[in-house]
Protein backbone atom coordinates (compact mmCIF):
# COMPACT_ATOMS: atom_id res chain seq x y z
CA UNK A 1 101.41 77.99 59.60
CA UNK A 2 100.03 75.23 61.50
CA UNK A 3 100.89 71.48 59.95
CA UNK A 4 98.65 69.36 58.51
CA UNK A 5 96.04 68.43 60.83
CA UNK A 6 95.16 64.16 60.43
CA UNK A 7 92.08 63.14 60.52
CA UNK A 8 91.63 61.48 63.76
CA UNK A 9 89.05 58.23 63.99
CA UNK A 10 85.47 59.06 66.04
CA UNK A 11 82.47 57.40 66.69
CA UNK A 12 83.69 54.79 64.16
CA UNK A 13 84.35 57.53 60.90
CA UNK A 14 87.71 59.89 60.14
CA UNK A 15 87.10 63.30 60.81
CA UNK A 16 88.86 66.54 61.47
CA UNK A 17 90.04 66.36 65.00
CA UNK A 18 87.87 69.24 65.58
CA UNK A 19 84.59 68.96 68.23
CA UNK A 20 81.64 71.33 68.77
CA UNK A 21 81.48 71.29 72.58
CA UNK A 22 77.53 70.96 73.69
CA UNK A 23 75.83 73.97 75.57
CA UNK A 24 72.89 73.54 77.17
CA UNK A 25 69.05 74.74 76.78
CA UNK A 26 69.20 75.36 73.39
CA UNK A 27 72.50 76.81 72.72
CA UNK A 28 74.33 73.92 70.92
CA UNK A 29 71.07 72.72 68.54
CA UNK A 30 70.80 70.64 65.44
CA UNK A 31 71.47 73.71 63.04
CA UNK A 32 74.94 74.52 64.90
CA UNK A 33 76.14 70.73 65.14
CA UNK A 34 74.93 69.76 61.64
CA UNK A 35 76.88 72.44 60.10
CA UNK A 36 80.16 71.12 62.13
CA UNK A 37 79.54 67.61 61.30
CA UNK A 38 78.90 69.42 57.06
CA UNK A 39 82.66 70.95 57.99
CA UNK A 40 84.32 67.61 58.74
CA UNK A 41 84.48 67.29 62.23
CA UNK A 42 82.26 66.44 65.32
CA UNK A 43 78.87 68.40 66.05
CA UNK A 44 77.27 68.10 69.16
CA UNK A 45 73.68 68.85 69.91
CA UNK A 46 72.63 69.55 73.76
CA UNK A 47 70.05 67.30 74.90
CA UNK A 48 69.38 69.44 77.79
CA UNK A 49 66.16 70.21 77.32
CA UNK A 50 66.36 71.42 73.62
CA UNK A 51 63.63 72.63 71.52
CA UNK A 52 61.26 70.44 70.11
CA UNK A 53 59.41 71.70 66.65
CA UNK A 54 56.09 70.84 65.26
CA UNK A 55 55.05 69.74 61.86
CA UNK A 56 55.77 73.06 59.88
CA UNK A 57 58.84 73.78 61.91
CA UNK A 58 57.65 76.21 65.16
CA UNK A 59 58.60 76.25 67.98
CA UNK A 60 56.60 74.11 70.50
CA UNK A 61 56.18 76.38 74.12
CA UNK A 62 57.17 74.43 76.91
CA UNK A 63 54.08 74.70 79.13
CA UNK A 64 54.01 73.19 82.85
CA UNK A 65 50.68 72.07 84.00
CA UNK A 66 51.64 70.10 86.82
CA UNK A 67 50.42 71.31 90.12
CA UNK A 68 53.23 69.76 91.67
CA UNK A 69 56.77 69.66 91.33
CA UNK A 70 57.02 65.94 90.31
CA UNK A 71 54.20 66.21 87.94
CA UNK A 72 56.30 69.15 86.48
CA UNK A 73 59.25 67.35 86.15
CA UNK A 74 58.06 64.36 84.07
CA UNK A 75 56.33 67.34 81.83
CA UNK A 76 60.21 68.24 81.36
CA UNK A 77 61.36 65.06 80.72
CA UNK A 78 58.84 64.53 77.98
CA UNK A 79 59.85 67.79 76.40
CA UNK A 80 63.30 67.20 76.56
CA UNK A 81 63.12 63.88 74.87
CA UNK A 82 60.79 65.37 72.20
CA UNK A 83 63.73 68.10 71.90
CA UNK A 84 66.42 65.83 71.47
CA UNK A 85 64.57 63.95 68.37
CA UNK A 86 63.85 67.16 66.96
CA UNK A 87 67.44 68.63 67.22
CA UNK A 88 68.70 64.94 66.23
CA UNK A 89 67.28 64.86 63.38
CA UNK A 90 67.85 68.64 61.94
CA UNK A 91 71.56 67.91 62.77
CA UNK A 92 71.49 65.06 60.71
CA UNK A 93 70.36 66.56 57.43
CA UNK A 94 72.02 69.44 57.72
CA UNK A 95 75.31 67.48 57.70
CA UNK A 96 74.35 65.74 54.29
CA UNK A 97 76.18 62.82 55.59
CA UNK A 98 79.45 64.17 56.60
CA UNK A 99 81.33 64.07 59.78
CA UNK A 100 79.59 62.56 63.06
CA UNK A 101 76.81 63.41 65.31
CA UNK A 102 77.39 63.40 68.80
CA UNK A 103 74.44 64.45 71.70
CA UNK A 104 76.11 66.03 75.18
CA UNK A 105 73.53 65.25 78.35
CA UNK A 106 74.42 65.94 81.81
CA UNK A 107 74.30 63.23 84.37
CA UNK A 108 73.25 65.44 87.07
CA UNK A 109 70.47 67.11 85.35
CA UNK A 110 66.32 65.42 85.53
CA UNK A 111 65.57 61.93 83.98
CA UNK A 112 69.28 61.73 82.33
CA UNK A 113 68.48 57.88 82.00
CA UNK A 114 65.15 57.98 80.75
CA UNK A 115 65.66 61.10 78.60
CA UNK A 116 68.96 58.85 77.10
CA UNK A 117 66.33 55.59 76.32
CA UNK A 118 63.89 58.10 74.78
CA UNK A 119 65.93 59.99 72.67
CA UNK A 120 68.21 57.37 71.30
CA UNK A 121 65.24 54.74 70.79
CA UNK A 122 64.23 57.37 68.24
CA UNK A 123 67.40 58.57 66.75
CA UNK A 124 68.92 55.09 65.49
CA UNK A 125 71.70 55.88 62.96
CA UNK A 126 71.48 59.21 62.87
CA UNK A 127 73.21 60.27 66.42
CA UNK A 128 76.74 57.95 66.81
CA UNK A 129 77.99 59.39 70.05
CA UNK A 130 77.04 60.51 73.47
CA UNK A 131 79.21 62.70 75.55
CA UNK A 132 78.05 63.25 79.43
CA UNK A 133 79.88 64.78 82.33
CA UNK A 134 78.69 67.19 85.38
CA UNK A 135 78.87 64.23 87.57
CA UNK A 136 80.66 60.45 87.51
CA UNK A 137 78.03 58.81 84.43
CA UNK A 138 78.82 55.30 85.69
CA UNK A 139 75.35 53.74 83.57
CA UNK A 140 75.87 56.05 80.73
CA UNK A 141 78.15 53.04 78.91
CA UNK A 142 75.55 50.75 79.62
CA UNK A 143 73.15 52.54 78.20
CA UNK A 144 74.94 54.01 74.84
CA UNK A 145 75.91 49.60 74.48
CA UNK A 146 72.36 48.61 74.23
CA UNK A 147 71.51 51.70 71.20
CA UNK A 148 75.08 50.74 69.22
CA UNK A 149 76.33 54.16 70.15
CA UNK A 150 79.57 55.26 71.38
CA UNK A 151 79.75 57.11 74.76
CA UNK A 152 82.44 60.03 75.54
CA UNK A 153 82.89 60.56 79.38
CA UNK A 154 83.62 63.94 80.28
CA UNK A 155 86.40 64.09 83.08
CA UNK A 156 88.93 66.84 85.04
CA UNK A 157 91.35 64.21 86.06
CA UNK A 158 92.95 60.92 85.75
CA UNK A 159 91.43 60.05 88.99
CA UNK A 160 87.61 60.61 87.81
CA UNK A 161 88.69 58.33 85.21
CA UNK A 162 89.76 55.82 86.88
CA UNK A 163 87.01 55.44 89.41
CA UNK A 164 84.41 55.62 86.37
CA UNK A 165 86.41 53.08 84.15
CA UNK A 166 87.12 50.16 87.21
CA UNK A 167 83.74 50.58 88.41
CA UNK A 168 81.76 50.25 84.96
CA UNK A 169 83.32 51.20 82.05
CA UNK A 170 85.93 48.14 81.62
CA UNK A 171 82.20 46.01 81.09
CA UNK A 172 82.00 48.46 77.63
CA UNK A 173 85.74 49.14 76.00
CA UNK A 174 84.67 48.99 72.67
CA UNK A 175 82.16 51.13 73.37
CA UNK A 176 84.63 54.21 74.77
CA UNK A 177 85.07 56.39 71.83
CA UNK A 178 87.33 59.40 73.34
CA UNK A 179 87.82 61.02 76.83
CA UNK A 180 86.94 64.13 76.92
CA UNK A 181 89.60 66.25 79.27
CA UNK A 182 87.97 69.46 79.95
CA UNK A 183 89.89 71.90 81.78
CA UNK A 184 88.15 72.87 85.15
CA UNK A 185 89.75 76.49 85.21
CA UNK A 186 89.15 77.53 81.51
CA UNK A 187 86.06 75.44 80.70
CA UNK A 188 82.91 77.81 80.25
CA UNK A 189 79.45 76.22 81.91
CA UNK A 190 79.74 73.77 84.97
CA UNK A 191 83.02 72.88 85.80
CA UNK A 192 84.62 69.70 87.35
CA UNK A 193 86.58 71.56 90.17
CA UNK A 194 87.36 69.15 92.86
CA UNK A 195 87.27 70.50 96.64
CA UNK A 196 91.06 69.84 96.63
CA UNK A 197 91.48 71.87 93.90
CA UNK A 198 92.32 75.92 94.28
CA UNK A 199 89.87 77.87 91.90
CA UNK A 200 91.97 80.68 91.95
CA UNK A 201 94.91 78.91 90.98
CA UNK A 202 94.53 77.69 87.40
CA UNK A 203 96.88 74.32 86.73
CA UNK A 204 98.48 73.56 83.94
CA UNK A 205 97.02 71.11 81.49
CA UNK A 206 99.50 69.64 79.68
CA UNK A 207 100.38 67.15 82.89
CA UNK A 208 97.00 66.72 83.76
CA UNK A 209 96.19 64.88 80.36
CA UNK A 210 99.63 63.40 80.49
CA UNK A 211 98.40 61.62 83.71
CA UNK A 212 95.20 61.04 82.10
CA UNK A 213 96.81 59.26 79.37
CA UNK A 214 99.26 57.46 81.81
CA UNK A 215 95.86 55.81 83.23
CA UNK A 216 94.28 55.13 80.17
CA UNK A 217 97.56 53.59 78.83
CA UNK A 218 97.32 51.26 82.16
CA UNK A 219 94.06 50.37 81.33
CA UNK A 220 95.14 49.28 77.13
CA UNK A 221 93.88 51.97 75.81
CA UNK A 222 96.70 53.69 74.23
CA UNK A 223 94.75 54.08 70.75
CA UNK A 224 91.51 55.46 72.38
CA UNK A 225 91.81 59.49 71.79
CA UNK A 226 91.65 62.15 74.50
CA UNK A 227 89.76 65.54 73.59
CA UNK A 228 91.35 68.01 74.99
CA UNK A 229 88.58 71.18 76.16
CA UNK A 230 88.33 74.02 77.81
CA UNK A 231 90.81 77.11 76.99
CA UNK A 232 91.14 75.79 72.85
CA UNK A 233 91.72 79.11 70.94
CA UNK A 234 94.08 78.82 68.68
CA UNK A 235 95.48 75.53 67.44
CA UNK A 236 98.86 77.00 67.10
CA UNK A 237 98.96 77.57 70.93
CA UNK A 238 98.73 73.38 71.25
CA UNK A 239 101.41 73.17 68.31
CA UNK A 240 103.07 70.54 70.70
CA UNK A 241 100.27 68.13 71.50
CA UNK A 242 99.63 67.95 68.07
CA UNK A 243 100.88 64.03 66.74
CA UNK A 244 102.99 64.15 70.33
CA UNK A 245 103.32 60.63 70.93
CA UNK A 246 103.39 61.10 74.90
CA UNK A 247 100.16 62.17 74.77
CA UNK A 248 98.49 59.59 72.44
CA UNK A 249 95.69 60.42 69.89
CA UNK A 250 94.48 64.03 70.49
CA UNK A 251 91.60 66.22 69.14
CA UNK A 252 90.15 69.31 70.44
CA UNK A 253 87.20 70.57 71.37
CA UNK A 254 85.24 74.04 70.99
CA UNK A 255 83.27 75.21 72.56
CA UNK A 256 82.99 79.24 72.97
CA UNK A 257 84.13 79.79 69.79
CA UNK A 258 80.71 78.38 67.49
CA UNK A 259 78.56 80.78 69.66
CA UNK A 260 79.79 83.27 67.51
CA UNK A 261 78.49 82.00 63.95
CA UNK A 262 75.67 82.65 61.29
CA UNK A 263 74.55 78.98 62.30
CA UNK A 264 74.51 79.59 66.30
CA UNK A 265 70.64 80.46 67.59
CA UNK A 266 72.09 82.76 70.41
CA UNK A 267 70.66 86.37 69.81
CA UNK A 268 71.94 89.02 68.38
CA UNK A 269 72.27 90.82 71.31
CA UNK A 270 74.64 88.36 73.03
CA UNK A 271 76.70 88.05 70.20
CA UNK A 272 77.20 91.49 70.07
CA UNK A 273 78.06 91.00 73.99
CA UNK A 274 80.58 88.49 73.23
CA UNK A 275 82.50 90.87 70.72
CA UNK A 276 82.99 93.30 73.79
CA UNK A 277 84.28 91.11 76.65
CA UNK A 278 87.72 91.66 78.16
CA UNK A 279 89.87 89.72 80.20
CA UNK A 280 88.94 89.12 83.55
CA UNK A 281 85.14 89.20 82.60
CA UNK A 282 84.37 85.49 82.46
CA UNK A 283 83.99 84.88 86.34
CA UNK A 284 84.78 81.35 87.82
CA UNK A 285 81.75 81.08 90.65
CA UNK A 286 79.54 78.66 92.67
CA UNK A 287 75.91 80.02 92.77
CA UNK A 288 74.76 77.63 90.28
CA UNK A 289 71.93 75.37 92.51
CA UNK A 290 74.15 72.34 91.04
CA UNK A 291 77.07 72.87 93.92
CA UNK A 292 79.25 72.80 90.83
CA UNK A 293 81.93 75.67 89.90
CA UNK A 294 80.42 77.18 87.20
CA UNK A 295 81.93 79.76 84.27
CA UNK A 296 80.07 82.58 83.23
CA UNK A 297 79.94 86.14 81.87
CA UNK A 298 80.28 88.63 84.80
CA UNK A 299 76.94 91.09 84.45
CA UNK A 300 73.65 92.37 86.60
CA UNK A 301 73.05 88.67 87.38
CA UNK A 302 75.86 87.71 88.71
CA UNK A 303 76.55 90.76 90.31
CA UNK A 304 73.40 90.43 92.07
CA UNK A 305 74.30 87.24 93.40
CA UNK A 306 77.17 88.66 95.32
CA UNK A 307 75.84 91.10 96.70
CA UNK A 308 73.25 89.28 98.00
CA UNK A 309 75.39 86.81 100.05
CA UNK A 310 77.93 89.52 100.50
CA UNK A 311 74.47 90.74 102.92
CA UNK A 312 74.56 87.42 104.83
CA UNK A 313 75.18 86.93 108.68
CA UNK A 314 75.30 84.03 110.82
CA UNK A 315 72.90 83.24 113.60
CA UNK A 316 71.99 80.62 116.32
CA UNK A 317 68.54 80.13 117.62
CA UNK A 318 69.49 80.64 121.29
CA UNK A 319 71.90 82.38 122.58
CA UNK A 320 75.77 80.90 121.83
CA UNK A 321 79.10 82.22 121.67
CA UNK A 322 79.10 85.37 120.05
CA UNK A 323 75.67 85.10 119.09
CA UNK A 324 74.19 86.90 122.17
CA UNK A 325 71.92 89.64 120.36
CA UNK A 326 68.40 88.83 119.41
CA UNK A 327 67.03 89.87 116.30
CA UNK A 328 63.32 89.69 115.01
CA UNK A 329 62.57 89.29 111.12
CA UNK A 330 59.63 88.46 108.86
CA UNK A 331 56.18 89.35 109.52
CA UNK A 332 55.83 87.09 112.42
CA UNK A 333 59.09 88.41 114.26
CA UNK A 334 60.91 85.00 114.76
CA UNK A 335 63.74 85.53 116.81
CA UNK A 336 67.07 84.33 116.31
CA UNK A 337 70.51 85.61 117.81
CA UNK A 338 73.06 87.27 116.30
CA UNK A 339 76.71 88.92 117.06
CA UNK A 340 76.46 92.52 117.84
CA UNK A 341 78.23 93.52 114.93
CA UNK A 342 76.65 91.39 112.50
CA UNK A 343 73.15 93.06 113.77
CA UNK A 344 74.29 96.51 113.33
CA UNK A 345 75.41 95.45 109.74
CA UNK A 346 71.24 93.93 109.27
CA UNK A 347 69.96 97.25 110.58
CA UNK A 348 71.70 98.89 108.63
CA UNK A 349 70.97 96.79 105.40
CA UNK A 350 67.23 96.66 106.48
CA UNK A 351 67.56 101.16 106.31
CA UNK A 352 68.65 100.63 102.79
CA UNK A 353 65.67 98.66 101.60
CA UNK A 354 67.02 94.90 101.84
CA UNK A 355 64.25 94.21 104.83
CA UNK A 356 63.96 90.75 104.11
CA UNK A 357 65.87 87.98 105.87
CA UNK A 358 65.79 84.75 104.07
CA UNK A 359 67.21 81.41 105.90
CA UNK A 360 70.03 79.39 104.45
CA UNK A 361 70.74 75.50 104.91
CA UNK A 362 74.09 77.05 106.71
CA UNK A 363 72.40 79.18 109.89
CA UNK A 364 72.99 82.20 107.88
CA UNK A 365 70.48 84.75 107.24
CA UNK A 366 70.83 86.53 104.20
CA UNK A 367 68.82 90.14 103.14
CA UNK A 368 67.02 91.34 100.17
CA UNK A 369 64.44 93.78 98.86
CA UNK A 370 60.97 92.40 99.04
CA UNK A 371 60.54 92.12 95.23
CA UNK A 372 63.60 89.96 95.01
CA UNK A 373 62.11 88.02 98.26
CA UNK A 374 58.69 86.99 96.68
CA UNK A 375 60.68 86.51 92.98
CA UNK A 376 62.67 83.78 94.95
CA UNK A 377 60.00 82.73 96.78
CA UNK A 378 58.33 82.12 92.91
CA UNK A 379 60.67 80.61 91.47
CA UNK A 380 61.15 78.17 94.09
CA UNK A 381 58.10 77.52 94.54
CA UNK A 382 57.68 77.03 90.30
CA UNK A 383 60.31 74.65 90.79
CA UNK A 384 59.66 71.56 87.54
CA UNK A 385 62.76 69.18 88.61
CA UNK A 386 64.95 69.80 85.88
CA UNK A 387 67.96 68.92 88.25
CA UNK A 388 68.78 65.67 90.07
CA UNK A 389 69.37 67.46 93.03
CA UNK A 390 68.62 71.48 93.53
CA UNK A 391 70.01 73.51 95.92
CA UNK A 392 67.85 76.37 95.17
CA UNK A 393 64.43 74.50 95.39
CA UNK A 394 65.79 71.37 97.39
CA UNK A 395 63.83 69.47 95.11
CA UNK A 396 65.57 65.73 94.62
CA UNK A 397 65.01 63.58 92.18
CA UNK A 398 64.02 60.55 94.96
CA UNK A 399 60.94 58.96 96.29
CA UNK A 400 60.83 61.95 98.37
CA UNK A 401 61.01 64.74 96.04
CA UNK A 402 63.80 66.71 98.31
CA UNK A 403 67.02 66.50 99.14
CA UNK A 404 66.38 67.00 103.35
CA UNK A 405 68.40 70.56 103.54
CA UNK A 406 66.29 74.15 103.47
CA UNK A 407 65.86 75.98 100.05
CA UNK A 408 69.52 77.88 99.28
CA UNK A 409 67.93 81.56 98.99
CA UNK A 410 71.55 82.41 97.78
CA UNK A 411 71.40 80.24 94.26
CA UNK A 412 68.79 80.45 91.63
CA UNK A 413 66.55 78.54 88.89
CA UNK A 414 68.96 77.64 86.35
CA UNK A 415 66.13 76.62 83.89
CA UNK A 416 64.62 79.47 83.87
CA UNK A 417 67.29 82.09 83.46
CA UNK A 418 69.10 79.55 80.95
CA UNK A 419 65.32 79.39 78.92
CA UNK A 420 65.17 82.84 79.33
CA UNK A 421 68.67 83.83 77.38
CA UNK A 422 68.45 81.25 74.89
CA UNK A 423 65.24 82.51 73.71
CA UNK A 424 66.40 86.51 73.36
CA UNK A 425 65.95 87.84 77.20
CA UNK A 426 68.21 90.24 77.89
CA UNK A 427 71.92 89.36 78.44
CA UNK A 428 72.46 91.71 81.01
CA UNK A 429 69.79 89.97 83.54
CA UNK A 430 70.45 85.91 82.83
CA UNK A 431 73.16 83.74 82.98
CA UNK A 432 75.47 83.95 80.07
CA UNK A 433 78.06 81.12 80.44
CA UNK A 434 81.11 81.53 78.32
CA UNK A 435 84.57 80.01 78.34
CA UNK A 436 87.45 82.11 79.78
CA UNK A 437 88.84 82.83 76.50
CA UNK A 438 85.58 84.49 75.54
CA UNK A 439 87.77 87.88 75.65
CA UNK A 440 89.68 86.96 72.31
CA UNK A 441 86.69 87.62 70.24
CA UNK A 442 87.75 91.24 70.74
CA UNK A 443 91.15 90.62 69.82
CA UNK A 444 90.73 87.78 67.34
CA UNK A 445 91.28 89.66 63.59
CA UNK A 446 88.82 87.27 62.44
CA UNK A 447 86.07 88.84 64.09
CA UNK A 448 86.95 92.14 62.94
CA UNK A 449 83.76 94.91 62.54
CA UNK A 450 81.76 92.33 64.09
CA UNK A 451 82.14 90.02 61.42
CA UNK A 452 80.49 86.90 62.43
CA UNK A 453 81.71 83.74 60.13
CA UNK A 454 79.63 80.45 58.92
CA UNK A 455 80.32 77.40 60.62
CA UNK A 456 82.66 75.91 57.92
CA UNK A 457 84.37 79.63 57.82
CA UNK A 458 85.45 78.74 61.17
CA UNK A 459 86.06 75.24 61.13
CA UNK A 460 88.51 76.20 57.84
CA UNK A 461 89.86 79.15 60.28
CA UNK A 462 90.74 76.76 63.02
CA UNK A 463 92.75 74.07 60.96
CA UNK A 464 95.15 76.84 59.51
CA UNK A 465 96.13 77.62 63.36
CA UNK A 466 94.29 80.67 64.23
C-alpha cells in the first residue's frame, strides 16, 4: 500500500501530485484534461493543432486553401488557435472547478508565439499553466508573464535548465510553476536526447533529477516542484522519491496511461492496439522531420521507414574515392557515381520494384517503388508549415520559407499521419507514439478483458500505488 500521497501546490491551487502529460493533434483534448483536473490533479490539453468545434459542437474540417506553403501555414495557425479556445474551454467545464488546467505547446512546432498570444488572449482564467518543451522555450516565460499564467519548461537535464533559466527565465521566478523532467529514454513522442547521449543506453533517472534539483537549488528554488515524466507506471515503483527531501517537491506525470480511458478520443482500434503491445515494441527512432528522437509504436509505418533507408547508398557527382561507377536514375538519366558494390546492391533493388532513387541532403540516394515516390513527392509538396523547421519538406519558418538543405526523402509529414490517427485511420499505417511502458497495459490487472477505466477510475488507481 502506497502512503498517503500530499497534495502538492500547482499553478497557484493544491492538487494531487498527479499530471496528464499533453499529446499532440488531438490526443490530449479538453474532454481528457477536464476529467483529470474533475479527479484532483493536473489536466493538460495539447495545443498542437487541436480541434476546433462549431456552434452545435462538430467538428470543424481543417481545409488548406493556400496555394503556397506560407499561405498554408498561417491557415494552420488560425486553426490551431481556434482549437486551443475550443479545447480550453471544454476542459474547463468539464472540471466543474476542480484541479488546474494546464495547455502543453511545442516550441519547435509553426507560430508557437503567436498561437500562445491567441489562445491565451481568449482563455483568461480558465487555462493557469503552460507547459512547452521540444526545443529550449527561452520567450515562453515572457509570454505566460504578460497573460498571469504560470509556465512549466519541459527539460532532459540540469544543463537545459540552466542555459534556459540564466538566459531568460531568472527575469520571471514567480512565474516558474514546476520543471518538468521528462525522461529522454522512456518518454513516448519527441524526446530530448542530446547527441552526447547513447539512445541505446537508457540512464538512470533518479541522478539526473538529483542534478536537476542541485541546479535549481543553486538558483533558490528549493520549493519550486520537479515533475518527474516519462517511464511513471506505478507509483509504488517511485516509493522513494515520494516526500524524499533530496529531491525537493515531486509530482508525476502521465502520460501513456490516460490514452487508455472512456474519456480519451483515440479510437477504438488503437486502444485495442495498446492492450496487445509487448516489450520491446515501443521503438526509440529518428525519422520524425523534427531531427528529434522520437518514441513510437513499432508497426507498417515505421517499418517502412527502415527499410527505406536500409535501401540507401552513397554517391559523388564525379568520380572520387570509391565512388568510381556511374549510375543513371530518374527519367532524365542524371548520372552520379557510385562504389561498385553499392551499384550492384541499386540494381538489384531497382529488379525488385524500388526503381526510384530519391536524393538526400547527405549525398545518399535512397530507392523506392514509384507509388511511394510520387506519395512523397505529395506530401512534400502539400507541405502547410506546421513545423519551425522540416526536414521532410525543408520548409522554415523564416523570411525565406526553407531551411537551405534538400527535402529528407527518408522522414515524413508528421501532420498528416498524426491527423490521420487521431481521427480513426488505421493504426497499422500512421504514427502511433506511445511511452515505453506502453507494454504494461497487457500485464496491468487493471486492464483486464480489455477493461478500459474512467478518468477518475484511474486517477483513484494511481494514488493507491498501482
Amino acid at each position: 500500500m502506497l502512503k498517503a500521497l500530499n497534495p502538492i501546490v500547482l499553478s497557484g491551487r493544491e492538487v494531487l501530485p498527479l499530471v496528464e502529460g499533453g499529446k499532440g493533434i488531438s490526443v490530449s483534448n479538453g474532454e481528457s484534461s477536464g476529467a483529470w483536473a474533475a479527479a484532483g490533479g493536473v489536466g493538460t490539453f495539447s495545443a498542437v493543432n487541436a480541434d476546433a468545434h462549431d456552434a452545435e459542437g462538430n467538428l470543424i474540417p481543417v481545409v488548406y486553401k493556400g496555394k503556397t506553403r506560407r499561405e498554408r501555414h498561417h491557415e494552420l495557425i488560425a486553426y490551431a488557435i481556434e482549437g486551443g479556445i475550443t479545447q480550453a474551454k471544454i476542459a474547463h467545464d468539464m472540471a466543474n472547478g476542480q484541479g488546474r488546467i494546464h495547455m502543453n505547446v511545442l516550441w519547435e512546432m509553426a507560430g508557437t508565439e503567436e498561437i500562445l498570444h491567441g489562445i491565451l488572449e481568449k482563455t483568461r482564467n480558465i487555462v493557469h499553466g503552460v507547459t512547452c518543451g521540444a526545443g529550449m522555450p527561452y520567450r515562453v516565460a515572457e509570454i505566460c508573464a504578460k497573460f498571469g499564467v504560470f509556465y512549466y519548461p519541459i527539460v532532459s537535464s540540469a544543463r537545459a535548465f540552466r542555459a534556459l533559466w540564466k538566459r531568460a527565465f531568472h527575469r520571471f521566478p514567480t512565474g516558474l510553476g514546476a520543471v518538468v523532467y521528462e525522461d529522454p529514454w522512456r518518454a513516448g513522442g519527441h524526446n530530448g536526447l542530446s547527441n552526447s547521449e547513447d539512445p541505446k543506453s537508457p540512464e538512470d533517472p533518479y541522478p539526473r533529477v538529483l542534478g536537476l534539483r542541485q541546479v535549481m537549488n543553486d538558483f533558490g528554488l528549493k520549493h519550486i516542484p520537479i515533475i518527474m515524466a516519462g517511464g511513471v507506471w506505478y507509483l509504488r515503483d517511485w516509493a522513494d522519491w515520494i516526500d524524499n527531501p533530496e529531491l525537493g517537491p515531486i509530482a508525476f506525470q502521465f502520460g501513456t496511461r490516460p490514452l487508455l480511458t472512456q474519456e480519451s478520443p483515440i479510437s477504438s482500434e488503437w486502444k485495442h492496439k495498446l492492450l496487445t503491445l509487448e516489450p520491446g515494441d515501443v521503438f526509440l527512432n529518428r525519422f520524425s522531420p523534427t531531427g528529434f528522437y522520437s518514441s513510437a509504436v513499432r508497426n507498417d509505418f515505421l517499418d517502412e521507414l527502415i527499410e527505406r533507408s536500409q535501401r540507401q547508398v552513397t554517391y559523388s557527382n564525379s568520380p572520387l574515392a570509391e565512388h568510381q561507377e556511374a549510375f543513371a536514375f530518374g527519367r532524365r538519366g542524371r548520372e552520379v557515381f557510385v562504389s561498385s558494390g553499392d551499384k550492384a546492391k541499386a540494381e538489384a533493388w531497382i529488379k525488385e520494384g524500388y526503381s526510384e532513387a530519391l536524393k538526400t541532403p547527405d549525398n545518399t540516394l535512397i530507392f523506392v517503388t514509384p507509388e511511394r515516390s510520387q506519395q512523397i513527392r505529395k506530401d512534400q509538396i502539400d507541405c502547410m508549415g506546421c513545423l519551425s523547421a522540416c526536414q521532410f519538406s525543408n520548409w522554415a519558418q523564416n523570411e525565406e520559407g526553407t531551411t537551405g538543405r534538400k527535402a529528407d526523402p527518408r522522414s515524413f509529414c508528421i501532420q498528416k499521419t498524426l491527423q490521420e490517427i487521431s481521427h480513426g485511420g488505421p493504426v497499422a499505417d500512421q504514427l502511433m507514439f506511445a511511452g515505453h511502458n506502453a507494454y504494461k497495459f497487457a500485464d496491468d490487472p487493471f486492464y483486464k478483458d480489455g477493461y478500459i477505466p474512467t478518468v477518475k477510475e484511474l486517477v483513484n488507481r494511481i494514488t493507491t500505488g498501482d
